[in-house]
C-alpha atoms as a PDB file:
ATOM      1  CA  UNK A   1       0.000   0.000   0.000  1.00  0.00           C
ATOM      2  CA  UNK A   2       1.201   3.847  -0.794  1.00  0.00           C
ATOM      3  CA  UNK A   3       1.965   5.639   2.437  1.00  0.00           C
ATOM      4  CA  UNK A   4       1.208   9.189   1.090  1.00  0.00           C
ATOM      5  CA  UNK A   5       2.364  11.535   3.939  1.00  0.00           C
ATOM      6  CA  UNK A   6       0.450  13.857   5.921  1.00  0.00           C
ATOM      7  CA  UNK A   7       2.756  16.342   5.065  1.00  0.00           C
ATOM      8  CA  UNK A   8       2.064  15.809   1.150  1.00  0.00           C
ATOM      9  CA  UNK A   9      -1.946  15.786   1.543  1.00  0.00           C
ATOM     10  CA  UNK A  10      -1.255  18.976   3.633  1.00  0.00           C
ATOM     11  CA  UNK A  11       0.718  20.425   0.111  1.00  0.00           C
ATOM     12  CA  UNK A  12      -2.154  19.382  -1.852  1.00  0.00           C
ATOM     13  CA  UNK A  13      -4.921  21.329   0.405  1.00  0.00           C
ATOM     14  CA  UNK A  14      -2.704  24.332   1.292  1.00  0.00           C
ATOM     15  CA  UNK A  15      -2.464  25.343  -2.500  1.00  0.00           C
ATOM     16  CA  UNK A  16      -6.270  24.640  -3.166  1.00  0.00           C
ATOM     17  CA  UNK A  17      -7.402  26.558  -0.371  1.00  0.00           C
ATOM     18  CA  UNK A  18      -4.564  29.895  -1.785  1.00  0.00           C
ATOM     19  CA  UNK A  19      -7.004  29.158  -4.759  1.00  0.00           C
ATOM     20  CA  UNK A  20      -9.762  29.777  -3.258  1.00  0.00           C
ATOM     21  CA  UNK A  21      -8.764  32.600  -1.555  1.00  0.00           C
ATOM     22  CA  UNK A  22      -7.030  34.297  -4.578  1.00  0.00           C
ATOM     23  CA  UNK A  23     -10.916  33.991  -6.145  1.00  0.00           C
ATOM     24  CA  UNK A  24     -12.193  35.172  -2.856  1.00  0.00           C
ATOM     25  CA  UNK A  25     -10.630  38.164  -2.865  1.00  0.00           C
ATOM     26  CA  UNK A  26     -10.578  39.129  -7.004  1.00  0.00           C
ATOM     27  CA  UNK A  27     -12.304  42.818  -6.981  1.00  0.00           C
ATOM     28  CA  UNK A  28     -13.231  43.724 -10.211  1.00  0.00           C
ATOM     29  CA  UNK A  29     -12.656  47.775  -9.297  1.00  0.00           C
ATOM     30  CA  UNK A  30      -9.312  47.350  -8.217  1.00  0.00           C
ATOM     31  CA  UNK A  31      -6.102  48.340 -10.380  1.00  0.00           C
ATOM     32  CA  UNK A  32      -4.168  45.652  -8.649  1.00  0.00           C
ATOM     33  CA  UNK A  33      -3.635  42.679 -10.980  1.00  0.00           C
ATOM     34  CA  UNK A  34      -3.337  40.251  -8.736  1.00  0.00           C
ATOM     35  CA  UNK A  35      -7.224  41.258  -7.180  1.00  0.00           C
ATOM     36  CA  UNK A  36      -8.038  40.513 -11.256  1.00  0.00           C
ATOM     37  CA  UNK A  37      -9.998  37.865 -12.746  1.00  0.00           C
ATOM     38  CA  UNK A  38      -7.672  36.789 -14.737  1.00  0.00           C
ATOM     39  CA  UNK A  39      -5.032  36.187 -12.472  1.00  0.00           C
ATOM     40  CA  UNK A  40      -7.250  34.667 -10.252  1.00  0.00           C
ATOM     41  CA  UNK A  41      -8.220  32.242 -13.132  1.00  0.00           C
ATOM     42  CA  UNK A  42      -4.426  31.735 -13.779  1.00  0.00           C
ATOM     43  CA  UNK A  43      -3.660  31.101 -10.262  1.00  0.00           C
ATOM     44  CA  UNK A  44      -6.289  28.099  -9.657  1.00  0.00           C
ATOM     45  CA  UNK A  45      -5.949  26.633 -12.893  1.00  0.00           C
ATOM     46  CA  UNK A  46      -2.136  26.299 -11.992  1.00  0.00           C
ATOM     47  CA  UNK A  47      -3.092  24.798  -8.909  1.00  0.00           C
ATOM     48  CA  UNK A  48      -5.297  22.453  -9.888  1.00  0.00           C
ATOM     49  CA  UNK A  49      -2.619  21.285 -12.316  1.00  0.00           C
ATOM     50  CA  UNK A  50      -0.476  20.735  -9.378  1.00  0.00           C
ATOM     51  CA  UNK A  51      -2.629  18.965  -7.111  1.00  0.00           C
ATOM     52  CA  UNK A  52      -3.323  16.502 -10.647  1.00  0.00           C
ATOM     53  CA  UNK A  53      -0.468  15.959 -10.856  1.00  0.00           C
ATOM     54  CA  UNK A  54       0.675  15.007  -6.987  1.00  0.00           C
ATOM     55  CA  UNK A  55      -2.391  12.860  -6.536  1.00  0.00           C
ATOM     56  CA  UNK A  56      -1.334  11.451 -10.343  1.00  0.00           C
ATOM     57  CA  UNK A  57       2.383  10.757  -8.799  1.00  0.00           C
ATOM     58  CA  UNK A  58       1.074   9.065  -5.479  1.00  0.00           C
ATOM     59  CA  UNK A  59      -1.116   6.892  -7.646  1.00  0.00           C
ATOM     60  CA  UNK A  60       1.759   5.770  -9.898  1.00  0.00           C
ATOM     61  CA  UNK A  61       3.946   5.247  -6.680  1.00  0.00           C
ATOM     62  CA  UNK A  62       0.811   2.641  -5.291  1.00  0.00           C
ATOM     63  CA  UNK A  63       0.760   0.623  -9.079  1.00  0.00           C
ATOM     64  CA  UNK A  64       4.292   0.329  -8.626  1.00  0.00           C
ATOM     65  CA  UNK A  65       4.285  -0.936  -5.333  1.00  0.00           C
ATOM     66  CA  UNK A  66       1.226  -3.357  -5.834  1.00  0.00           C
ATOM     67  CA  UNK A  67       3.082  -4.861  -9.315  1.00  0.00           C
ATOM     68  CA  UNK A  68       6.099  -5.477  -6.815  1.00  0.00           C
ATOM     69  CA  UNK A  69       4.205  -6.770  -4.588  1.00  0.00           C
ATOM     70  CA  UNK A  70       3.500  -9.380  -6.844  1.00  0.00           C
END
């Protein structure tokens, strides 16, 4: 079985909740690009990709260790 660390699933939900707050806080009256939609699109889509692809690696590193296991 995959031991994925606390410290890993803790990764995962710390940059999907910055997501959320980057959307939280977009204000479409503000001049500061970072408070734009935009960004605030760029920003979760990026971590999305990264949480993909961290739940993607732990699920490789269980195959692998269930075909040894064989």
């Amino acid at each position: 079985m995959c031991n994925i660390s606390n410290y890993d699933i803790a990764t995962i939900i710390d940059g999907l909740n910055d997501a959320i707050r980057v959307c939280y806080e977009v204000d479409s009256t503000s001049d500061d690009c970072e408070r734009s939609y935009p960004y605030a699109t760029g920003y979760s889509r990026s971590a999305m990709q990264t949480a993909v692809e961290s739940l993607m690696h732990v699920m490789k590193s269980k195959s692998e260790y269930e075909l040894d296991c064989m």
